[in-house]
N, C-alpha and C. Protein backbone atom coordinates (compact mmCIF):
# COMPACT_ATOMS: atom_id res chain seq x y z
N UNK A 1 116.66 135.31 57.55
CA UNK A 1 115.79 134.21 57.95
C UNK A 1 115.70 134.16 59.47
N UNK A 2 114.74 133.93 60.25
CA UNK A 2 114.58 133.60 61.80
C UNK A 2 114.30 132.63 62.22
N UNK A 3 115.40 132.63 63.57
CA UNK A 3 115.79 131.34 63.66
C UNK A 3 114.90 130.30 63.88
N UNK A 4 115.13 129.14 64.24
CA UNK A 4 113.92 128.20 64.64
C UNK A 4 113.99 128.41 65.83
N UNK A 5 113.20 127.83 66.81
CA UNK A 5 113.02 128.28 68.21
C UNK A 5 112.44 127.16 69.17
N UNK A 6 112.87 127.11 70.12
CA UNK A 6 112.67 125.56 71.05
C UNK A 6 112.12 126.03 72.40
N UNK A 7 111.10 125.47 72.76
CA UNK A 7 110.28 125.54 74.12
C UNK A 7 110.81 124.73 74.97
N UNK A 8 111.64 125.22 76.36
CA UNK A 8 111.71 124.45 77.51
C UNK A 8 110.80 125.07 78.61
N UNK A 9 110.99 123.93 79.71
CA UNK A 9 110.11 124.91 80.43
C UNK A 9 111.12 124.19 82.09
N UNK A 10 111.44 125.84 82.31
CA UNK A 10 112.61 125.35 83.79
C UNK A 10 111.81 124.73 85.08
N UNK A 11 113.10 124.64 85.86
CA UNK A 11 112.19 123.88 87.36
C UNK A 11 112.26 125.00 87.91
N UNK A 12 110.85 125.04 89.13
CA UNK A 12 111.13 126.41 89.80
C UNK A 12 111.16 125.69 91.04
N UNK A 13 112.17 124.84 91.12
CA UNK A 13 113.04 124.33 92.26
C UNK A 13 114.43 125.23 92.72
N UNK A 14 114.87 125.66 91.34
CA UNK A 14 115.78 126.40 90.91
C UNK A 14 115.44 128.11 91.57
N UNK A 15 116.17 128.41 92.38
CA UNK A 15 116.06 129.52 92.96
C UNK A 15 116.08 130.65 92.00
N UNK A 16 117.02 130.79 91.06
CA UNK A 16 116.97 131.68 89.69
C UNK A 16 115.48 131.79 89.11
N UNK A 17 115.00 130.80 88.96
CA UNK A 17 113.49 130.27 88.59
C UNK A 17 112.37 131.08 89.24
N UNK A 18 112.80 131.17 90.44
CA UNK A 18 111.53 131.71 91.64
C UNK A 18 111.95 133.60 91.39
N UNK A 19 113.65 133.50 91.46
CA UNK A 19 113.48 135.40 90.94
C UNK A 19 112.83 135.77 89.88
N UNK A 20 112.81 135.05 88.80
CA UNK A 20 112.34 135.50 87.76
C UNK A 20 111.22 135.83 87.69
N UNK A 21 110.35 134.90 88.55
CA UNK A 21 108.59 135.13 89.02
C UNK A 21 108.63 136.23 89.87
N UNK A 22 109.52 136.39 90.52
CA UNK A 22 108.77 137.93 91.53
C UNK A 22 109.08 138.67 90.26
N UNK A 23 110.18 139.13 89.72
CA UNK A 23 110.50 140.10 88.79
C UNK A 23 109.02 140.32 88.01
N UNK A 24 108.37 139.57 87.14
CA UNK A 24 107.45 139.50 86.54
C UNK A 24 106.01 139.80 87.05
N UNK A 25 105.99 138.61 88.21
CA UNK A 25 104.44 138.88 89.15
C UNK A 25 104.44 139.83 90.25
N UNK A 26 105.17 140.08 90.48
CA UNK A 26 105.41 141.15 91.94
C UNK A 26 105.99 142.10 91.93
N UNK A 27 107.51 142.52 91.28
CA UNK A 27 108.04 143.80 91.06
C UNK A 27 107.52 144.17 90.56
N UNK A 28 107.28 143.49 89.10
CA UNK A 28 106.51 144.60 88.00
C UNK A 28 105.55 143.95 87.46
N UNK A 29 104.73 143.60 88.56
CA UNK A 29 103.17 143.13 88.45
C UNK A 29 102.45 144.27 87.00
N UNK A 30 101.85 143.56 85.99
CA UNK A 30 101.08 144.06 85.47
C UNK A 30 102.32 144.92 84.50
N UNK A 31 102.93 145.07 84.36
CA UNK A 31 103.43 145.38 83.13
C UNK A 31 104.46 144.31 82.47
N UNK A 32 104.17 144.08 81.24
CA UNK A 32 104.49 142.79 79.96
C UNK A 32 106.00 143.39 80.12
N UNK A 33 106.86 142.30 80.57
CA UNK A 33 108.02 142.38 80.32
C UNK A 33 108.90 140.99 80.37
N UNK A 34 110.29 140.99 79.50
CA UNK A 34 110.64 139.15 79.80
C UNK A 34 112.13 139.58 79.84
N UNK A 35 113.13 138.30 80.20
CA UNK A 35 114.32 138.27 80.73
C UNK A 35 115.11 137.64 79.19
N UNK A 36 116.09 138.10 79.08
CA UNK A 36 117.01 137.18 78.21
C UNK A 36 118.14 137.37 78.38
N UNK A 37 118.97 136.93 77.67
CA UNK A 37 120.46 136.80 77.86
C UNK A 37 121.00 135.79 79.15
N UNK A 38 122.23 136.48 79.16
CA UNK A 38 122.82 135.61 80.27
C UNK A 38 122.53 134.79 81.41
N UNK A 39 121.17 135.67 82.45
CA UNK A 39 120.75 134.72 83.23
C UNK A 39 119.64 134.55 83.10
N UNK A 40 119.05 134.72 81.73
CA UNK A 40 118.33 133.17 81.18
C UNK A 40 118.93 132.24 80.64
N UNK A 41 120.30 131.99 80.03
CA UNK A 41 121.68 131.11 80.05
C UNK A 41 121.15 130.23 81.23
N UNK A 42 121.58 130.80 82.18
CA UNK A 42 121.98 130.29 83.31
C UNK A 42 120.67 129.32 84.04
N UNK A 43 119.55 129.98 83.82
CA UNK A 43 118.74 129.19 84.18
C UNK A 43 118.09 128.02 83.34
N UNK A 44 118.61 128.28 81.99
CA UNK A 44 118.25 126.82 81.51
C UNK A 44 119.18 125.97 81.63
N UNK A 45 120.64 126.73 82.28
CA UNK A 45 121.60 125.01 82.20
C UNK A 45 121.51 125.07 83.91
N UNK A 46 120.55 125.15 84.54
CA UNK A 46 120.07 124.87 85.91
C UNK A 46 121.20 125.01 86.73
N UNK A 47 121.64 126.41 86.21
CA UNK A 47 123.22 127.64 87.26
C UNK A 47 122.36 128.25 88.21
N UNK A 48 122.81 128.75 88.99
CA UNK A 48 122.22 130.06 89.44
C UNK A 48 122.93 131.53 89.16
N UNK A 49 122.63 132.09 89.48
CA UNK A 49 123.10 133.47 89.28
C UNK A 49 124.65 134.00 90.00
N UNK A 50 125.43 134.45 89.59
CA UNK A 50 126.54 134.60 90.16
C UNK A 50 126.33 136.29 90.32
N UNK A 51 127.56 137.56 89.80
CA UNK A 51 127.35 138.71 90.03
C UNK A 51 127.02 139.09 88.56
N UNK A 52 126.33 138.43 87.95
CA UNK A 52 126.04 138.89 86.91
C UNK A 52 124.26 139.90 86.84
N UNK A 53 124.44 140.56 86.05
CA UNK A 53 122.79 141.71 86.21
C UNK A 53 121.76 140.34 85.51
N UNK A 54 120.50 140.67 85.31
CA UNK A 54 119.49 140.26 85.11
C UNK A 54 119.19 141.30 84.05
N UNK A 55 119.16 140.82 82.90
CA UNK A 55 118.34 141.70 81.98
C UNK A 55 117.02 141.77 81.37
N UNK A 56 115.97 142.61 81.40
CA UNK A 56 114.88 142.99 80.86
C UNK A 56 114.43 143.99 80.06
N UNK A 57 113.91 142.97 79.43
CA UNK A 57 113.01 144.14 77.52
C UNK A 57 112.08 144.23 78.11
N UNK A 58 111.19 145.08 77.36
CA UNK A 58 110.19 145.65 77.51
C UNK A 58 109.33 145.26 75.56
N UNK A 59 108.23 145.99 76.26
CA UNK A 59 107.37 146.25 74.62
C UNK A 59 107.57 147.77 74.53
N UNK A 60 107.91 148.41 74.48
CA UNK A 60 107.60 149.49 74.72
C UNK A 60 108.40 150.39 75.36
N UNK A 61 108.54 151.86 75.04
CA UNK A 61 109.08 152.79 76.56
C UNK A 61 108.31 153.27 77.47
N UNK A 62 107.06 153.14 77.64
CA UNK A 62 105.76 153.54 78.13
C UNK A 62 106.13 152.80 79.21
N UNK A 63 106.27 151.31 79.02
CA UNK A 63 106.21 150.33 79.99
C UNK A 63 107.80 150.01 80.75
N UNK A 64 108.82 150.13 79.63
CA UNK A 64 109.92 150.23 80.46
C UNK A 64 109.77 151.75 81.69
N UNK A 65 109.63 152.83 81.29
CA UNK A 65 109.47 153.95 82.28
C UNK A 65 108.72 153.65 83.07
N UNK A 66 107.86 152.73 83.29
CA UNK A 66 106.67 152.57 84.29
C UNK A 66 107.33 151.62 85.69
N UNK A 67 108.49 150.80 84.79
CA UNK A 67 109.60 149.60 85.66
C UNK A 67 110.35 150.74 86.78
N UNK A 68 111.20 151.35 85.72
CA UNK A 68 112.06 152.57 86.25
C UNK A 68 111.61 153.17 87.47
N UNK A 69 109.90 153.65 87.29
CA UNK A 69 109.40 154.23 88.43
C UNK A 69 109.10 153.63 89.38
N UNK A 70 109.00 152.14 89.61
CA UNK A 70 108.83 151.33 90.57
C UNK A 70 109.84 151.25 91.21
N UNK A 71 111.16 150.83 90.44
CA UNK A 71 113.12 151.03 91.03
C UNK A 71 113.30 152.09 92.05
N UNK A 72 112.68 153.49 90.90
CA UNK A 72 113.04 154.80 91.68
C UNK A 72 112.29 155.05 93.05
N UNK A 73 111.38 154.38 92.91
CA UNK A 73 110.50 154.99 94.82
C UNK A 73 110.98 153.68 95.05
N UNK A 74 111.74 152.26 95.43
CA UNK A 74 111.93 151.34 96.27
C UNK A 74 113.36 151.96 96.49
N UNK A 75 112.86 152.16 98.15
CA UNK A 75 114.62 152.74 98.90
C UNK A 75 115.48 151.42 99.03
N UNK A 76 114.89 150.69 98.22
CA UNK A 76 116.29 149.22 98.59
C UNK A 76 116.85 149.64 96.89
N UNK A 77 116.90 150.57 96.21
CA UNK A 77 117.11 150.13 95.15
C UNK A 77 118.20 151.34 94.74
N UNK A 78 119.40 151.39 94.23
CA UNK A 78 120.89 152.26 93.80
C UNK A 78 120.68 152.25 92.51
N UNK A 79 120.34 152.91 91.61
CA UNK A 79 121.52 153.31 90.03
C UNK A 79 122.63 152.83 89.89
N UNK A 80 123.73 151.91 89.54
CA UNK A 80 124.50 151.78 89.35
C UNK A 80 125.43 152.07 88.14
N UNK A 81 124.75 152.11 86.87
CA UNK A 81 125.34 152.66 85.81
C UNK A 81 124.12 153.12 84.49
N UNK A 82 124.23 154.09 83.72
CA UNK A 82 123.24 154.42 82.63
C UNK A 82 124.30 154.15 81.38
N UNK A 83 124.11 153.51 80.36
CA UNK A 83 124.57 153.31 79.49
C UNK A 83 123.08 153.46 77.81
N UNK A 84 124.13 153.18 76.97
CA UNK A 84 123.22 153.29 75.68
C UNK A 84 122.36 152.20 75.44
N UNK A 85 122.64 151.09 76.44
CA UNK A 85 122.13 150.26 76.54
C UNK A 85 120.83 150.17 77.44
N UNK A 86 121.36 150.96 78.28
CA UNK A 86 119.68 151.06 79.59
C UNK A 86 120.25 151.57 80.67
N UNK A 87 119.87 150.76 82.17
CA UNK A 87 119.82 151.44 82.98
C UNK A 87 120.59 150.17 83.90
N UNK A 88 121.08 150.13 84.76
CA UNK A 88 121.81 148.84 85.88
C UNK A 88 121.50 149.49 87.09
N UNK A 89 120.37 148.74 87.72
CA UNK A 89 120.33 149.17 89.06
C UNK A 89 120.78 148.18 90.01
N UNK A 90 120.94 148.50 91.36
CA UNK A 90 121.23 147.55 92.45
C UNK A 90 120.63 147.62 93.49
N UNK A 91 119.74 146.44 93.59
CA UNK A 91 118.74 145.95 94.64
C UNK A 91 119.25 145.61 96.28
N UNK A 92 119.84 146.42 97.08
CA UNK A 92 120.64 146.36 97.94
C UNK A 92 119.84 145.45 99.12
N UNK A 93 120.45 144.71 99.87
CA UNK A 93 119.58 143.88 101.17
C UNK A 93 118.85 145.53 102.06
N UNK A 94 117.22 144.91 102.03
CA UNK A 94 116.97 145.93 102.30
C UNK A 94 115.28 145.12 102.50
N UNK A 95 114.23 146.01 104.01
CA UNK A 95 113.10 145.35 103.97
C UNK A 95 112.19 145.08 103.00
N UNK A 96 112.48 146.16 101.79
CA UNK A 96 111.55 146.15 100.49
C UNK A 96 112.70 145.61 99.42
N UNK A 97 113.20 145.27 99.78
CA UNK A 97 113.90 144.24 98.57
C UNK A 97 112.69 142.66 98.27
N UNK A 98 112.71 142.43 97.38
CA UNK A 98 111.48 141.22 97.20
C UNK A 98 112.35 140.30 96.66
N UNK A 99 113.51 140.08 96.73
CA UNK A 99 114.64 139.29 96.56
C UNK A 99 115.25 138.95 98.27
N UNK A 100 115.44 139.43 99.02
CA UNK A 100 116.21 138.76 100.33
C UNK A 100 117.44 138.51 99.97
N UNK A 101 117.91 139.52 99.24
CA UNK A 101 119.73 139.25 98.70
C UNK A 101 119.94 140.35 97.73
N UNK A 102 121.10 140.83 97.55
CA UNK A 102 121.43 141.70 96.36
C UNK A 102 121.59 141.20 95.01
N UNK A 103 120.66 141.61 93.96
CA UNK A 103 120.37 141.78 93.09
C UNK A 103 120.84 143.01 92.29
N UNK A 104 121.29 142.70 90.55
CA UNK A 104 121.34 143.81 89.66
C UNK A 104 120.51 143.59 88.80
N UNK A 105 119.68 144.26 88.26
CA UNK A 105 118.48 144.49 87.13
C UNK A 105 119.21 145.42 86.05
N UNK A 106 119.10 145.02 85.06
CA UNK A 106 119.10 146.21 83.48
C UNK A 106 118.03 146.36 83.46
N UNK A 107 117.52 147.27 83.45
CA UNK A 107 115.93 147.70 81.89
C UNK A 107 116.96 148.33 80.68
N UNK A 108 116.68 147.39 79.67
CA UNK A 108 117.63 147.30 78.29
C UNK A 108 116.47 148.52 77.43
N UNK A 109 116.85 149.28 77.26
CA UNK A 109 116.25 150.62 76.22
C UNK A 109 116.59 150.75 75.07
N UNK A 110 117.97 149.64 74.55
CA UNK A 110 118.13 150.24 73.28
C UNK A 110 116.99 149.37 71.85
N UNK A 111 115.91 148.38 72.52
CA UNK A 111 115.39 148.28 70.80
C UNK A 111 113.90 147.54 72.34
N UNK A 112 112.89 147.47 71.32
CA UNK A 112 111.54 147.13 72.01
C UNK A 112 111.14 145.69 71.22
N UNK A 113 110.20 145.29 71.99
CA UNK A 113 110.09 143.96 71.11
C UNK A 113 108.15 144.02 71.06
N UNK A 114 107.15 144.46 71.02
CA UNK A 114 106.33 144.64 70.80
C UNK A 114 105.34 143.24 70.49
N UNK A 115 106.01 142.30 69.47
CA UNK A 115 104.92 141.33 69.23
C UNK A 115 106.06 140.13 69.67
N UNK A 116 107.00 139.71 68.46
CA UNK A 116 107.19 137.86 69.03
C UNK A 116 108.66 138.58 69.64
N UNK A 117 108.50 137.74 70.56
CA UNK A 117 109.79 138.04 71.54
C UNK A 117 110.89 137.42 71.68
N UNK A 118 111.00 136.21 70.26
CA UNK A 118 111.94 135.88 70.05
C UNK A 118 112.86 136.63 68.89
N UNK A 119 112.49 137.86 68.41
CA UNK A 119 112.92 138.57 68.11
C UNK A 119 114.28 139.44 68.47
N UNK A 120 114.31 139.20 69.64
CA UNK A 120 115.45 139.84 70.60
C UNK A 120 116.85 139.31 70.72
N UNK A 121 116.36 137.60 69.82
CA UNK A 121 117.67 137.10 69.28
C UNK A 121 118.49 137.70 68.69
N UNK A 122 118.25 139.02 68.18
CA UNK A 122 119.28 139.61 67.19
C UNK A 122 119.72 140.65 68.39
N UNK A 123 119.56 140.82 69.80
CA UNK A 123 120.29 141.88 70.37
C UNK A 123 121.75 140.93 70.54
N UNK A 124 121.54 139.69 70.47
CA UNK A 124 122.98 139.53 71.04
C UNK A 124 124.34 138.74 70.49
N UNK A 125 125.41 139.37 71.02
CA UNK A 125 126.76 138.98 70.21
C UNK A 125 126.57 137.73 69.76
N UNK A 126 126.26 136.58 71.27
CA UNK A 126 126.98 135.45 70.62
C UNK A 126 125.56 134.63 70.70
N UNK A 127 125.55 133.28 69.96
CA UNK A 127 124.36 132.41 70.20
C UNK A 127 123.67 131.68 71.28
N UNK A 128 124.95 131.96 71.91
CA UNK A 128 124.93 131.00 73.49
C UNK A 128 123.53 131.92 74.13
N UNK A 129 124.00 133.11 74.23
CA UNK A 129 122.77 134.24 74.80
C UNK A 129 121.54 134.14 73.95
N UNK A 130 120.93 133.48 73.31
CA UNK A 130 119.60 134.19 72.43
C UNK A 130 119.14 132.70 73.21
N UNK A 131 118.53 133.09 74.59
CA UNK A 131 117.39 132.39 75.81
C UNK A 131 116.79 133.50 76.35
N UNK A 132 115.45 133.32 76.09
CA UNK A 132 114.24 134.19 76.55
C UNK A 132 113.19 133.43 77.88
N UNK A 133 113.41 134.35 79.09
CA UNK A 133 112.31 133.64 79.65
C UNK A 133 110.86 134.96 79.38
N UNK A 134 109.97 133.89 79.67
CA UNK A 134 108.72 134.66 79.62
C UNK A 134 107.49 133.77 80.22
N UNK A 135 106.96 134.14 81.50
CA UNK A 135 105.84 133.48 82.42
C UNK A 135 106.05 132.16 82.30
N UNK A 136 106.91 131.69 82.92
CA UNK A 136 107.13 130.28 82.94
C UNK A 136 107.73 129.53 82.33
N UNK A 137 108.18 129.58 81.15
CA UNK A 137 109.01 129.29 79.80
C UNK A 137 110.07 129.60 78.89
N UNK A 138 110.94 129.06 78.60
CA UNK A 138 112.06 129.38 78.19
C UNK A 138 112.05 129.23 76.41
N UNK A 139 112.39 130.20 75.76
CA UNK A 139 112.15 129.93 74.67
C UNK A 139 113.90 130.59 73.69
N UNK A 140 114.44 129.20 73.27
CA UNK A 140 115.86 129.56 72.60
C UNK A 140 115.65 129.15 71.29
N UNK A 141 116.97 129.84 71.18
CA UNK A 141 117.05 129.33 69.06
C UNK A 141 117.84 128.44 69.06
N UNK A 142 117.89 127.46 68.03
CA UNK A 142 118.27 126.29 67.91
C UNK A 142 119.58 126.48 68.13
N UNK A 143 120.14 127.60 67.36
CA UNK A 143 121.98 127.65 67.50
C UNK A 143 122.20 127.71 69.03
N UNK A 144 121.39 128.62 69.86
CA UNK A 144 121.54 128.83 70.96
C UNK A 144 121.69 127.01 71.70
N UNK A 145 120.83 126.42 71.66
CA UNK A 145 121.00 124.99 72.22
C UNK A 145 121.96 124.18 71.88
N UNK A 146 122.19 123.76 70.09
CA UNK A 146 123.45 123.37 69.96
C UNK A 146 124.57 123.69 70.66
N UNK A 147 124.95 125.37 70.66
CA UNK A 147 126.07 126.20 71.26
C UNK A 147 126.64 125.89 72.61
N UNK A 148 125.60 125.68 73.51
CA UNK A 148 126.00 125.23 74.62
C UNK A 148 125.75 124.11 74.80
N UNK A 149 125.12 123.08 74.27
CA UNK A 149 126.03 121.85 74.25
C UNK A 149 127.08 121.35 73.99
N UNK A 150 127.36 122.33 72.89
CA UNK A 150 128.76 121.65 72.81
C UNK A 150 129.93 122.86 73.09
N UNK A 151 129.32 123.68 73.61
CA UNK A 151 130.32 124.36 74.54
C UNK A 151 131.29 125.33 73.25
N UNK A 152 130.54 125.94 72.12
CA UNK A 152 131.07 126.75 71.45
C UNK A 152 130.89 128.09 71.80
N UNK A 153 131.80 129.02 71.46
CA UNK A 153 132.07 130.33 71.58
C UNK A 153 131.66 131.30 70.34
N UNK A 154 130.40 131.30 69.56
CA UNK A 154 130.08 131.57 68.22
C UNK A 154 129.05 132.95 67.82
N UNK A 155 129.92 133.51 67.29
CA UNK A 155 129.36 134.98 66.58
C UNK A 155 127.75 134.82 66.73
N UNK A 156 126.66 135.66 66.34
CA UNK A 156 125.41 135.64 66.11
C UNK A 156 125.47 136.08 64.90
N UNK A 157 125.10 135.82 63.43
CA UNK A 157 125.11 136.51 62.24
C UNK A 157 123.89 137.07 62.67
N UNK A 158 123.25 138.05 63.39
CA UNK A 158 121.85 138.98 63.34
C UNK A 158 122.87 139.80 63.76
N UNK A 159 123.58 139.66 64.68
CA UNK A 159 124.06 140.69 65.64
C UNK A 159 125.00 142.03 64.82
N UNK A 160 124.28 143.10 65.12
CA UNK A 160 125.14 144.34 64.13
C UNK A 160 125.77 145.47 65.04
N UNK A 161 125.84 145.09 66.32
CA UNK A 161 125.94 146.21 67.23
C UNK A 161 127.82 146.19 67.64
N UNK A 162 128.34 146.77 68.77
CA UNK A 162 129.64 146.57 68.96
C UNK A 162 130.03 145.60 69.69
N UNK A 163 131.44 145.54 69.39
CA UNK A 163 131.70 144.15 70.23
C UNK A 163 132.57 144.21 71.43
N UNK A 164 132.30 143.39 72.32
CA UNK A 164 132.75 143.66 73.73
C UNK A 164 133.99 142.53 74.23
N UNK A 165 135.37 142.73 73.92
CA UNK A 165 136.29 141.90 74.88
C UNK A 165 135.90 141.27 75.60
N UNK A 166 135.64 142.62 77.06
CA UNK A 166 135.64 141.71 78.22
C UNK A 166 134.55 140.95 77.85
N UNK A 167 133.13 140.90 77.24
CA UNK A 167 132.57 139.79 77.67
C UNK A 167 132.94 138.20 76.31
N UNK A 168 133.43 138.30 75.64
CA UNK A 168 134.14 137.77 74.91
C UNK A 168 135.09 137.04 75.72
N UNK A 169 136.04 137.37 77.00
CA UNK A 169 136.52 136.79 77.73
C UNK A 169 135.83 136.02 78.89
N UNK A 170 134.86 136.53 79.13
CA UNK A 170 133.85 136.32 80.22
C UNK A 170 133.33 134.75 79.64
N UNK A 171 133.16 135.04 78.58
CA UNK A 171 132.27 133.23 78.31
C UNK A 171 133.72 132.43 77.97
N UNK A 172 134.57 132.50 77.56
CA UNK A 172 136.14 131.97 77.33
C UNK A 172 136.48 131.60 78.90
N UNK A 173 136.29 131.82 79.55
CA UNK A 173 136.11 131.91 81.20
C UNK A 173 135.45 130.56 81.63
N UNK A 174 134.20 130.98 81.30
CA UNK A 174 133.33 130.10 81.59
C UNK A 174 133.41 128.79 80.69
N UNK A 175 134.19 128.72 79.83
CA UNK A 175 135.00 127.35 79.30
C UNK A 175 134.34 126.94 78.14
N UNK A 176 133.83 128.31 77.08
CA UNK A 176 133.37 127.66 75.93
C UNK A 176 134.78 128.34 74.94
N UNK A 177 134.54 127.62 74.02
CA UNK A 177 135.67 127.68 73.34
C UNK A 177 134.97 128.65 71.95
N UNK A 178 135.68 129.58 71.32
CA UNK A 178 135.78 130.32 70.11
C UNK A 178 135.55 129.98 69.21
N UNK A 179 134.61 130.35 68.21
CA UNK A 179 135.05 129.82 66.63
C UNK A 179 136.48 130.33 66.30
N UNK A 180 136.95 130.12 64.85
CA UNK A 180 137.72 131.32 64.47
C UNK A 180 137.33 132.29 64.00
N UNK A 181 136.12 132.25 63.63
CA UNK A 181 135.28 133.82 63.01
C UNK A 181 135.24 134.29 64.55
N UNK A 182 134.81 134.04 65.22
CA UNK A 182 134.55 134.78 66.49
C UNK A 182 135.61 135.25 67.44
N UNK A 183 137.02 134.81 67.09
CA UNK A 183 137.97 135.14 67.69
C UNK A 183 138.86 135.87 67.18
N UNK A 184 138.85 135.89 65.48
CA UNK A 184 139.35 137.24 64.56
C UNK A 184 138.39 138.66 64.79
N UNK A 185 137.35 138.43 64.97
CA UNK A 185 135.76 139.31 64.91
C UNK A 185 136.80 140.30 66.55
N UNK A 186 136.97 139.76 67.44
CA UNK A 186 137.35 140.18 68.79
C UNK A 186 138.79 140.85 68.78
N UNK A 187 139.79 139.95 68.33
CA UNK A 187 141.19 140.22 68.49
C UNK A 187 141.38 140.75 67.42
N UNK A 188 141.23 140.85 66.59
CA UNK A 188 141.62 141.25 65.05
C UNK A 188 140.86 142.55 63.99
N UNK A 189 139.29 141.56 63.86
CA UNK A 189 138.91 142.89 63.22
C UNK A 189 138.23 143.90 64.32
N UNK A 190 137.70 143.69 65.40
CA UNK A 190 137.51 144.54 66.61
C UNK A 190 138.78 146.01 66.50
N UNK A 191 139.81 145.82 66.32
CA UNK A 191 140.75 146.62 66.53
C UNK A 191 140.58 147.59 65.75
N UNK A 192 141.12 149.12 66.33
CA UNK A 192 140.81 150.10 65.39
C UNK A 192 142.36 150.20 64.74
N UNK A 193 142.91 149.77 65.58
CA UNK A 193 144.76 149.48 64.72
C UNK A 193 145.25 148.02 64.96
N UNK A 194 146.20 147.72 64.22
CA UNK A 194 146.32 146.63 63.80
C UNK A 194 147.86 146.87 64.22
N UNK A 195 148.33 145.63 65.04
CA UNK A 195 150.14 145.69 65.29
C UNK A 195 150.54 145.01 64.69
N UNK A 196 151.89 145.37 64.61
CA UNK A 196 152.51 144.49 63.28
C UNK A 196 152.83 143.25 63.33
N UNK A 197 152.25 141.98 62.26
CA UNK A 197 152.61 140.83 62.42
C UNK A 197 150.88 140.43 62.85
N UNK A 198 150.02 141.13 63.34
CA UNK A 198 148.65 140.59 63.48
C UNK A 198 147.90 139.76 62.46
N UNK A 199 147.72 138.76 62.51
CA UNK A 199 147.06 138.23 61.03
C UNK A 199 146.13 136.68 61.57
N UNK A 200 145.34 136.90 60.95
CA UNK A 200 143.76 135.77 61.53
C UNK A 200 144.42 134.71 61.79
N UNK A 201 144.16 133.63 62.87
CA UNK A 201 144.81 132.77 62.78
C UNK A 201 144.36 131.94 62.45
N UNK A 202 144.51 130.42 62.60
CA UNK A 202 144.16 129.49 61.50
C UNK A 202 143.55 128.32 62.90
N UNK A 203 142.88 128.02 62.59
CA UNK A 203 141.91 126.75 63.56
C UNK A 203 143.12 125.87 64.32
N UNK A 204 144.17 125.65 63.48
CA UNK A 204 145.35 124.85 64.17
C UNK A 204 145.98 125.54 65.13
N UNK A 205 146.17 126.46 64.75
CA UNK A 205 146.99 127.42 65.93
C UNK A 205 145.85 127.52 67.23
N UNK A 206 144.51 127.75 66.72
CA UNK A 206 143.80 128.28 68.08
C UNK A 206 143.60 127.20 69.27
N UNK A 207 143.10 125.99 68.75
CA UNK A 207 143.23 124.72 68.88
C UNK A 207 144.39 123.76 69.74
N UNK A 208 145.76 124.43 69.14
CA UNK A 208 146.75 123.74 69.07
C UNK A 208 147.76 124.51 69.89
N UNK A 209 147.64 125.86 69.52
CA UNK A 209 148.68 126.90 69.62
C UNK A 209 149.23 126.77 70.48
């Protein structure tokens, strides 16, 4: 089933707000592309950006390669890592930087989103992340809004891909708290071995422990 889905629309008082518009109207003027995850998180609970990347889908690989080639001829712009996931570049202070600060960009390659772009809810682990910006508008799934209101730490049942500790610690960090499905899912069944005495723990212990 897919999820329900909620229209905000941010302040572009919010400096996060105003990157997101060059990204769209000016870096990559003219090719359809939108932001989600984390620092679209961030810009609907009116954060700014810390050292975290900026991630972008595409429709397409036509149009992600067309991003890439804009990265690759701007001399303000480093490779920083290629993964199965995409590409992490770094926008270094530089006269053709269109940021005035260092910046990291993903172009995310591993799935395309072609028509509704809330579709992309299923790239990610937890619910907190399924926030899409796109030309002005923020568009989340309901779990996603509950989640960070009340400051839960909760699996995505779409999500089929691998699971990541560190960022599992990264939002535990940032002071949301675990389900227990989501904290056996990490410590427990995550593991390819199991030490002895490991066994799911129980809401009291996590809670309490």
């Amino acid at each position: 089933m897919e999820p329900k889905t909620i229209i905000k629309f941010p302040s572009f008082d919010q400096h996060l707000a105003r990157m997101f518009v060059t990204i769209q109207e000016k870096l990559f003027a003219g090719i359809p592309c939108y932001i989600a995850g984390g620092a679209a998180r961030k810009l609907y609970l009116k954060e700014e950006l810390d050292n975290s990347d900026i991630d972008i889908w595409f429709k397409n690989a036509e149009d992600l390669q067309k991003a890439a080639n804009i990265l690759y001829m701007n001399p303000a712009v480093v490779v920083k890592a290629e993964t199965d996931n995409g590409i992490t570049y770094l926008i270094e202070e530089h006269d053709k930087n269109p940021f005035k600060m260092e910046v990291k960009i993903q172009l995310i390659s591993r799935n395309y989103y072609p028509d509704d772009i809330s579709a992309v809810f299923g790239d990610f682990d937890f619910t907190i992340c399924q926030v899409v910006y796109n030309n002005g508008r923020l568009v989340l799934s309901e779990d996603a809004v509950r989640d960070m209101r009340d400051m839960n730490l909760r699996l995505n049942e779409q999500y089929t891909g691998p699971l990541s500790t560190a960022r599992f610690l990264k939002y535990m960090n940032y002071g949301y708290v675990p389900t227990i499905k989501s904290f056996n899912a990490f410590f427990l069944e995550g593991r390819t071995e199991l030490r002895q005495g490991d066994l799911p723990i129980t809401e009291t212990e996590l809670y309490y422990g």
